[in-house]
Protein backbone atom coordinates (compact mmCIF):
# COMPACT_ATOMS: atom_id res chain seq x y z
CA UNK A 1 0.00 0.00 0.00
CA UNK A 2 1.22 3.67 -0.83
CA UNK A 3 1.55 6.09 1.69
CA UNK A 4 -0.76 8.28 -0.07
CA UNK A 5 -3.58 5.35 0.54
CA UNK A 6 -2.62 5.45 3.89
CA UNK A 7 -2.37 8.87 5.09
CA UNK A 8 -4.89 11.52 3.37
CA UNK A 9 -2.79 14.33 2.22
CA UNK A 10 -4.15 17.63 2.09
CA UNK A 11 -2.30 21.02 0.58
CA UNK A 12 -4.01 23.86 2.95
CA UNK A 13 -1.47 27.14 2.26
CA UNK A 14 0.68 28.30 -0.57
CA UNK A 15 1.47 31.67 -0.11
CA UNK A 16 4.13 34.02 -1.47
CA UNK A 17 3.71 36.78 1.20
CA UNK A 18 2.92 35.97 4.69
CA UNK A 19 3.38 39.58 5.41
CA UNK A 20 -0.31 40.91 7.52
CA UNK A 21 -0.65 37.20 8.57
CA UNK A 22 -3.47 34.34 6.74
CA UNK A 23 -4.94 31.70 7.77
CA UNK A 24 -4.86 28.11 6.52
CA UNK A 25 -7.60 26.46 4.88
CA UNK A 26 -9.98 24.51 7.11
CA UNK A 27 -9.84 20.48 7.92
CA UNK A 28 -12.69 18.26 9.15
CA UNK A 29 -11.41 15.94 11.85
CA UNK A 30 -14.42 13.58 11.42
CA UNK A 31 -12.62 11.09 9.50
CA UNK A 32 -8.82 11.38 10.94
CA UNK A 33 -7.56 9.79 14.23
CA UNK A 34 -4.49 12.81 14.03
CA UNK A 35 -3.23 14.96 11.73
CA UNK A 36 0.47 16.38 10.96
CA UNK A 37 0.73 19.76 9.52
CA UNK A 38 4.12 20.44 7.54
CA UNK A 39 4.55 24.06 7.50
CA UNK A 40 7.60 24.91 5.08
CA UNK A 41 8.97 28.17 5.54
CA UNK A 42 10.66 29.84 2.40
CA UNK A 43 14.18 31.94 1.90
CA UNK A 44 12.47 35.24 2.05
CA UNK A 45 10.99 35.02 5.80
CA UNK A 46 11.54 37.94 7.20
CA UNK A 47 11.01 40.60 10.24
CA UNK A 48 12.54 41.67 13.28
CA UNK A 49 9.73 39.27 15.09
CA UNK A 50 8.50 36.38 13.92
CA UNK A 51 5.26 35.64 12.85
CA UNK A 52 2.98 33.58 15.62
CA UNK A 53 1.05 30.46 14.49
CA UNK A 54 -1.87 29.52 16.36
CA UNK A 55 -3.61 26.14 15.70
CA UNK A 56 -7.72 27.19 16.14
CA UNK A 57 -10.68 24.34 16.74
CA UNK A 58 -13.88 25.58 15.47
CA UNK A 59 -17.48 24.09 14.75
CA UNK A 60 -17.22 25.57 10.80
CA UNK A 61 -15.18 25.88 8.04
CA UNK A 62 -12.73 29.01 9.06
CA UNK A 63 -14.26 29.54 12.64
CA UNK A 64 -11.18 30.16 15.10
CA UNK A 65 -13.11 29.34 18.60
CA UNK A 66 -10.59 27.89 20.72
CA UNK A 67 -6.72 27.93 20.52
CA UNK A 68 -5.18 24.37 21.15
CA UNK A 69 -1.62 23.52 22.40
CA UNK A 70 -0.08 21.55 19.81
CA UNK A 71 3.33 19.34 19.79
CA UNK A 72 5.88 20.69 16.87
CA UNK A 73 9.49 20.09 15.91
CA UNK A 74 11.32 21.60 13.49
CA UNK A 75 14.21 20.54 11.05
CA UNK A 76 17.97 21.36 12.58
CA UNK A 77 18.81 23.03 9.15
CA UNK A 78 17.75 24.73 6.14
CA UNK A 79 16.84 22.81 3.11
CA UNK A 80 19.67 20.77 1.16
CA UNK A 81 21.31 20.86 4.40
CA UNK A 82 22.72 17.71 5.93
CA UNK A 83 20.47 18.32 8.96
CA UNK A 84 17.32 19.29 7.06
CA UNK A 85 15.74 16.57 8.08
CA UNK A 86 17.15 15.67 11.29
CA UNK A 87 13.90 17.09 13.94
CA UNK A 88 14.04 18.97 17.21
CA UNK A 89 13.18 17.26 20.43
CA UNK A 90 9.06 17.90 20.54
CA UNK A 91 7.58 21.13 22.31
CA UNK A 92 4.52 22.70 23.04
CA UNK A 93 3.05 26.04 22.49
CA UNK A 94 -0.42 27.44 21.87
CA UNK A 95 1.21 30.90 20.55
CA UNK A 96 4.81 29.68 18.38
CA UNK A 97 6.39 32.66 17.61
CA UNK A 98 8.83 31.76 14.45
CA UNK A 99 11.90 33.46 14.28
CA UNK A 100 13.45 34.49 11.62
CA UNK A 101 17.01 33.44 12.27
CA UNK A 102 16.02 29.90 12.95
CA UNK A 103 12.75 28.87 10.08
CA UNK A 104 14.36 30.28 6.59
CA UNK A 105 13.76 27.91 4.60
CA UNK A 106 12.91 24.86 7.20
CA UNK A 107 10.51 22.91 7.81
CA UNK A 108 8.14 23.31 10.62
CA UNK A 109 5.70 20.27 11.62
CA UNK A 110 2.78 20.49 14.23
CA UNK A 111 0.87 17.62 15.22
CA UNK A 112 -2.42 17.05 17.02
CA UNK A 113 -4.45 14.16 18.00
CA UNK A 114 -8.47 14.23 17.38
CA UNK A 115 -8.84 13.29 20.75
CA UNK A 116 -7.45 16.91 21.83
CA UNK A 117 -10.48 18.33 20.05
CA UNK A 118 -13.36 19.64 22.08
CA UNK A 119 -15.96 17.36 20.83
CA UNK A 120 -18.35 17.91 23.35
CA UNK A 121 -18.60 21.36 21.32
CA UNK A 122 -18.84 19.98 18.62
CA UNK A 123 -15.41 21.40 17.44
CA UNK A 124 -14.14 19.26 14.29
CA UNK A 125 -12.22 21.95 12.14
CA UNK A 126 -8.84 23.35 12.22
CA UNK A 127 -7.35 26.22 11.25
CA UNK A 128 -3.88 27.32 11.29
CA UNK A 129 -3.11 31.51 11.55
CA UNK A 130 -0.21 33.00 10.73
CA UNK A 131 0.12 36.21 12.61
CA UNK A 132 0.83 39.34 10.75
CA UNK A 133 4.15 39.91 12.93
CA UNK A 134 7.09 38.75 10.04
CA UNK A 135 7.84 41.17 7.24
CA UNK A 136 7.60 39.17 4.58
CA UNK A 137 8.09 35.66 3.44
CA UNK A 138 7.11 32.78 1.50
CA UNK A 139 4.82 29.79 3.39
CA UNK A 140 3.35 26.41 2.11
CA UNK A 141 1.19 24.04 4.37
CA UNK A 142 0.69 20.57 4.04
CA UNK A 143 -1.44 18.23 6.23
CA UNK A 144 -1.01 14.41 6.63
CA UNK A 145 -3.88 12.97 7.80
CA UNK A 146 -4.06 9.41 10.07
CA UNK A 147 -7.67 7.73 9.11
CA UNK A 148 -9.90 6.98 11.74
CA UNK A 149 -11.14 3.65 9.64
CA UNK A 150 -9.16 2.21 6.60
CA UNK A 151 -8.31 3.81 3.51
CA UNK A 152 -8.58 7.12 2.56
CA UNK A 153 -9.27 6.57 -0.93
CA UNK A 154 -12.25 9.15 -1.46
CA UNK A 155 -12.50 10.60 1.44
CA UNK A 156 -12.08 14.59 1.93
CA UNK A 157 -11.14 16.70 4.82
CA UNK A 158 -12.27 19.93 3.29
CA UNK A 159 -15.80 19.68 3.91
């Protein structure tokens, strides 16, 4: 079985200019036990601060309720580096400021279990934010979605 039957891959962010922050597009969590976001930074991030990424729970498409504390590592260098994909010990944060000296051009993973979802809520959707802190800079998110049940041939997370 390919990995791509396995795990449901999901592009949610390709953006040339990060500059006054975006948000991600929207998952539904219905179908996925967990889900690993790959945020890849590009060589243009800039800004004296870093931009903050927040990982929202919401009962719609786009709807930024809650904040969650997520787990994320990040690569030890930039890409073609002999490190670039060696990861960091994992953290926590519900507020990751990025800065700039340490994410151009690395990759950036956050992952979060379904289970940390406020169901009772009826909270199924994420949404990552970029915050409008960096000065510029070039961002692409992918997710890699665990299935709750079998394959994920024909199943979508986007609605």
């Amino acid at each position: 079985m390919r990995l791509s039957e396995i795990y449901k891959k999901i592009p949610l962010l390709s953006s040339a200019d990060i500059n006054g922050g975006i948000d991600s597009d929207s998952i539904n969590m219905k179908h996925f036990s967990s889900v690993s976001f790959d945020l890849v930074f590009g060589p243009s991030y800039a800004g004296a601060s870093g931009a903050i990424i927040k990982l929202y729970e919401g009962a719609t498409v786009g709807a930024k309720t809650n904040a969650l504390t997520f787990n994320y590592r990040y690569t030890g260098g930039a890409i073609k580096a002999a490190s670039a994909d060696i990861l960091s010990d994992e953290s926590t944060s519900a507020a990751l400021q990025i800065a700039r000296a340490t994410m151009v051009s690395r990759l950036l993973v956050i992952e979060v279990d379904a289970s940390d979802l406020d169901q009772a809520s009826g909270y199924k959707w994420l949404t990552i934010e970029v915050g409008a802190e960096s000065d510029a800079g070039e961002l692409s998110i992918v997710a890699h979605c665990a299935p709750r049940y079998g394959s994920m041939a024909g199943i979508t997370g986007l609605t």
